[in-house]
N, C-alpha and C. Protein backbone atom coordinates (compact mmCIF):
# COMPACT_ATOMS: atom_id res chain seq x y z
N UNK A 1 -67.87 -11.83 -33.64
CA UNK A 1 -68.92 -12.19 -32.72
C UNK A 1 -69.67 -13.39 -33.32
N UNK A 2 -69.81 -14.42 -32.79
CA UNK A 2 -70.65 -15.70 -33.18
C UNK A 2 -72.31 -15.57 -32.94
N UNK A 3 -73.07 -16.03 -33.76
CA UNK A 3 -73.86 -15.94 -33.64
C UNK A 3 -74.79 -16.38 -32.06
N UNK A 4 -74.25 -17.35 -31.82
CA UNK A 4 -74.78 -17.21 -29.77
C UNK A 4 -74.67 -15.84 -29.33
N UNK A 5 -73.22 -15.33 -29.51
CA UNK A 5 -72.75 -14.09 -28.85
C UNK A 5 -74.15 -13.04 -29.27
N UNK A 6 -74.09 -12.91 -30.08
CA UNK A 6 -75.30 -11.66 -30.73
C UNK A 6 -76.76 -12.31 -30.50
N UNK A 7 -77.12 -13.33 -30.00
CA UNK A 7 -78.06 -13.71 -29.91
C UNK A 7 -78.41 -13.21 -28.28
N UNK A 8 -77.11 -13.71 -27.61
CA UNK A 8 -76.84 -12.79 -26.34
C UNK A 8 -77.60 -11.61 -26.00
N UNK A 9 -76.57 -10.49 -27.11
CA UNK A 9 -76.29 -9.19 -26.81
C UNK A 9 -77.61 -8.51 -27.16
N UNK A 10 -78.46 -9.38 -28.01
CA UNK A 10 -80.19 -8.81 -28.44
C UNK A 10 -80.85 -9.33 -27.33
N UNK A 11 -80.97 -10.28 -26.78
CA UNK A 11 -81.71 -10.55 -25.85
C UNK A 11 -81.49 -9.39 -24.66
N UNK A 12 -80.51 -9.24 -24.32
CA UNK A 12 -80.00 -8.70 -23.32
C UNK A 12 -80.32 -6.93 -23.30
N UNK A 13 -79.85 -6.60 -24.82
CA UNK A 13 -80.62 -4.94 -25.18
C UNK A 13 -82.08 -5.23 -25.24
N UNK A 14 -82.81 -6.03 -25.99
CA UNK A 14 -84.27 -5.82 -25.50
C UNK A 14 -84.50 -5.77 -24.50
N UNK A 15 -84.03 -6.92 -23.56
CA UNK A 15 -85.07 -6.80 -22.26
C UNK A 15 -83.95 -4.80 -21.17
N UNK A 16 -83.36 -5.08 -21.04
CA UNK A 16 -83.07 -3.56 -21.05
C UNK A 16 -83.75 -2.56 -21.23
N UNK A 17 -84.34 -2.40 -22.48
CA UNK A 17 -85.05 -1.66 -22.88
C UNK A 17 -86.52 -1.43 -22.59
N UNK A 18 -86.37 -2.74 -22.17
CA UNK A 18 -88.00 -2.59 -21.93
C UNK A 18 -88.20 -2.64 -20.37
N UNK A 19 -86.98 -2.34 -19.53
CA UNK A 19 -86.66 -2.03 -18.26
C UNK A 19 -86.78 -0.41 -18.11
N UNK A 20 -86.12 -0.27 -19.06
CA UNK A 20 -85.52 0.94 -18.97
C UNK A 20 -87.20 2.16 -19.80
N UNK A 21 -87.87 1.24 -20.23
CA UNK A 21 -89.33 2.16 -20.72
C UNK A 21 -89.91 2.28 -19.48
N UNK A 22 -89.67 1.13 -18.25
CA UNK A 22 -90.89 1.24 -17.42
C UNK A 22 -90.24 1.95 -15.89
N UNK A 23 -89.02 2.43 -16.32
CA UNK A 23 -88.54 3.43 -15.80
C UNK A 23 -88.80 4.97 -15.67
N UNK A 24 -89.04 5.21 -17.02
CA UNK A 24 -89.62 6.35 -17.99
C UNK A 24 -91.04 6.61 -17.67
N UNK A 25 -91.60 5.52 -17.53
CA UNK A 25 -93.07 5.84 -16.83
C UNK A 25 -93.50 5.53 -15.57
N UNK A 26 -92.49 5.76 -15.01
CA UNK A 26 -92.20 5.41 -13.28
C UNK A 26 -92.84 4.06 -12.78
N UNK A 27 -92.55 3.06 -13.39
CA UNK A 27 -93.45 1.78 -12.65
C UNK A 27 -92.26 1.03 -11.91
N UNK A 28 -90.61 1.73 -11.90
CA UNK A 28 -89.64 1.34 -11.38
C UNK A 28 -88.68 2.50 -11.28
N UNK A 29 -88.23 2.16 -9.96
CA UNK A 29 -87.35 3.28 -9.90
C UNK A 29 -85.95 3.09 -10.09
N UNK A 30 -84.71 3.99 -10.16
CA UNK A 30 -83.21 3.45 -10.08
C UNK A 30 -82.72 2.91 -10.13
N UNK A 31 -82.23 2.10 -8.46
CA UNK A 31 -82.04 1.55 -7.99
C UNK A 31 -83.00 0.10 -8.33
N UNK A 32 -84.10 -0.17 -8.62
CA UNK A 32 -84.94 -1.09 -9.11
C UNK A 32 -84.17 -1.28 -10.95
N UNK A 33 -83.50 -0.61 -11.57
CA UNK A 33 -83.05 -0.51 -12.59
C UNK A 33 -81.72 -0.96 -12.67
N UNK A 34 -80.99 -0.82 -11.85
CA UNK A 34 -79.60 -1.47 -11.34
C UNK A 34 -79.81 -2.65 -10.91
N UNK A 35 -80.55 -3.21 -10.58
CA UNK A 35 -81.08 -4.32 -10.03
C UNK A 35 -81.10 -5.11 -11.41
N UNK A 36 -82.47 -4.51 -12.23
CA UNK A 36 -82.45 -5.48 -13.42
C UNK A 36 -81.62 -5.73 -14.37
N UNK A 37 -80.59 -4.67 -14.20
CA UNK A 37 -79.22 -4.55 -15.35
C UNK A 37 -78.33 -5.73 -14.68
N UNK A 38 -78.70 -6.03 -13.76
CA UNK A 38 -77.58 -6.45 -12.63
C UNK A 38 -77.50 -7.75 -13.23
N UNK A 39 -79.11 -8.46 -13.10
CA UNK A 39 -79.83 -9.84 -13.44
C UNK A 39 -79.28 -10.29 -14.54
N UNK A 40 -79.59 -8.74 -15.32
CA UNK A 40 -80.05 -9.37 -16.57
C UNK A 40 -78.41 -9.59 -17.51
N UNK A 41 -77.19 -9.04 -16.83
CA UNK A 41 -75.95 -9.22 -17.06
C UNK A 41 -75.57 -10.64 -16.68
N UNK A 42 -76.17 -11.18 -16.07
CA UNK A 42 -75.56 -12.26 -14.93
C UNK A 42 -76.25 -13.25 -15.95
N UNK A 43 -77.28 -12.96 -16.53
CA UNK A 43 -78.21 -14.08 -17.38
C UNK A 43 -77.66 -14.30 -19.03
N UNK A 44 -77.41 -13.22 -19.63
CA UNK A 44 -76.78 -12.92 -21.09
C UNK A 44 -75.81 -12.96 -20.95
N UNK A 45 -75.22 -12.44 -20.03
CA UNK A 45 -73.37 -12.40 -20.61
C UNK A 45 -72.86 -11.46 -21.63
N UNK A 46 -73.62 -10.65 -21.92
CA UNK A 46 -73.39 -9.90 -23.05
C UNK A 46 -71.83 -9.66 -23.03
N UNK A 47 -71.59 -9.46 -24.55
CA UNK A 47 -69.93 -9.14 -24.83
C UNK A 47 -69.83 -7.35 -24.58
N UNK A 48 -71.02 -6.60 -25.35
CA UNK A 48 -70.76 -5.00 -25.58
C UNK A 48 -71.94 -4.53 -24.16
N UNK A 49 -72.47 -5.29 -23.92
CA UNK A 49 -73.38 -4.73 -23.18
C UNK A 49 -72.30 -4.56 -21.61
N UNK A 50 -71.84 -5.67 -21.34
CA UNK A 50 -71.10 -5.02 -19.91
C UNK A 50 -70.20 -3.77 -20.43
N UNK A 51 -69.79 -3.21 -21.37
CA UNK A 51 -69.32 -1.78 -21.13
C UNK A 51 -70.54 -0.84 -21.54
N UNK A 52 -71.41 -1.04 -21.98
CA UNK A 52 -72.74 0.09 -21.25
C UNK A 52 -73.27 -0.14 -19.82
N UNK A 53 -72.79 -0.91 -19.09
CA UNK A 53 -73.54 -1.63 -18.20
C UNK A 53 -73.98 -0.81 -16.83
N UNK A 54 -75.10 -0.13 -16.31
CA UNK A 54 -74.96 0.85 -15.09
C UNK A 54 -74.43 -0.01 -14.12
N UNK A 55 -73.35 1.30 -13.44
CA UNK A 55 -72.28 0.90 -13.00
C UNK A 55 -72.98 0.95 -11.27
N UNK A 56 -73.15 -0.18 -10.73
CA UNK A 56 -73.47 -0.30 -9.13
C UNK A 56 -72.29 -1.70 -9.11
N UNK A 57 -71.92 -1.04 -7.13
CA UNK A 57 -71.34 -2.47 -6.56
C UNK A 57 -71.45 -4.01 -7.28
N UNK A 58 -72.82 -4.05 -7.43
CA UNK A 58 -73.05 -5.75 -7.52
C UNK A 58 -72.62 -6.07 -9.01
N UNK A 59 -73.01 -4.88 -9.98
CA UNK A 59 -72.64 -5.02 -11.76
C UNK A 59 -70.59 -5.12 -11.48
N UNK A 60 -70.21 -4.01 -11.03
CA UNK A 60 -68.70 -3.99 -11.10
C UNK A 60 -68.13 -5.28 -10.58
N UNK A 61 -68.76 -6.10 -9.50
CA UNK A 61 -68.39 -7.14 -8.94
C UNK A 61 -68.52 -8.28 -9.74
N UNK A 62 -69.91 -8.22 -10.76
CA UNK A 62 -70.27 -9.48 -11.80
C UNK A 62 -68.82 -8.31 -13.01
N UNK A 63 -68.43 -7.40 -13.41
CA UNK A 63 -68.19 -7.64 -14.55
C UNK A 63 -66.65 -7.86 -14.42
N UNK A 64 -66.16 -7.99 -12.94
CA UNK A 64 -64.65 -8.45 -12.39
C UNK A 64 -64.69 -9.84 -12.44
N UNK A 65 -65.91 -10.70 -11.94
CA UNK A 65 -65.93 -11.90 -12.57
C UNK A 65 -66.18 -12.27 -13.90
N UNK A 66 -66.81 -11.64 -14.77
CA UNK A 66 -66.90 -12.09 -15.63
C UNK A 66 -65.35 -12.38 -16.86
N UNK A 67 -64.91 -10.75 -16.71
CA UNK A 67 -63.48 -11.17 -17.17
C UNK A 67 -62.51 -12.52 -16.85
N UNK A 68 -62.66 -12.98 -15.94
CA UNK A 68 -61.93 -14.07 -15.34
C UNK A 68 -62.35 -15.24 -16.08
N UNK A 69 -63.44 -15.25 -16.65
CA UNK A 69 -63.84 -16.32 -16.88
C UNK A 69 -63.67 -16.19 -18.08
C-alpha cells in the first residue's frame, strides 16, 4: 500500500466513524448512513474500505465501477 493509498484509507475510516457516532446518537438515521458511506467511497477510493463497505444499490454500483478502473 503506498502511502496516498493509506492516506486514503484513514481519511476515509475517520470520517466513517464519525458518521457512524452520529448514528449512535440518532442525529442520522440508516439509510442517511448508506448515503454517507456511499459519498464518502466515491471521494477516498479506499483500497480495504470498499470490502467493509455497507452494502446498498448505489455502493455495489460505485464498487462495480470502481474495479474497472
Amino acid at each position: 500500500m503506498t502511502n496516498e493509498q493509506f492516506e486514503r484509507e484513514k481519511l476515509y475510516q475517520s470520517s466513517l466513524t464519525a458518521a457512524q457516532t452520529m448514528l449512535h446518537r440518532g442525529l442520522i438515521d440508516e439509510d442517511e448512513l448508506l448515503i454517507i458511506d456511499t459519498i464518502l467511497l466515491r471521494k477516498y477510493r479506499p483500497l480495504l474500505g470498499i470490502l467493509s463497505a455497507r452494502k446498498s444499490p448505489e455502493t455495489l454500483d460505485f464498487i462495480a465501477f470502481a474495479s474497472d478502473v
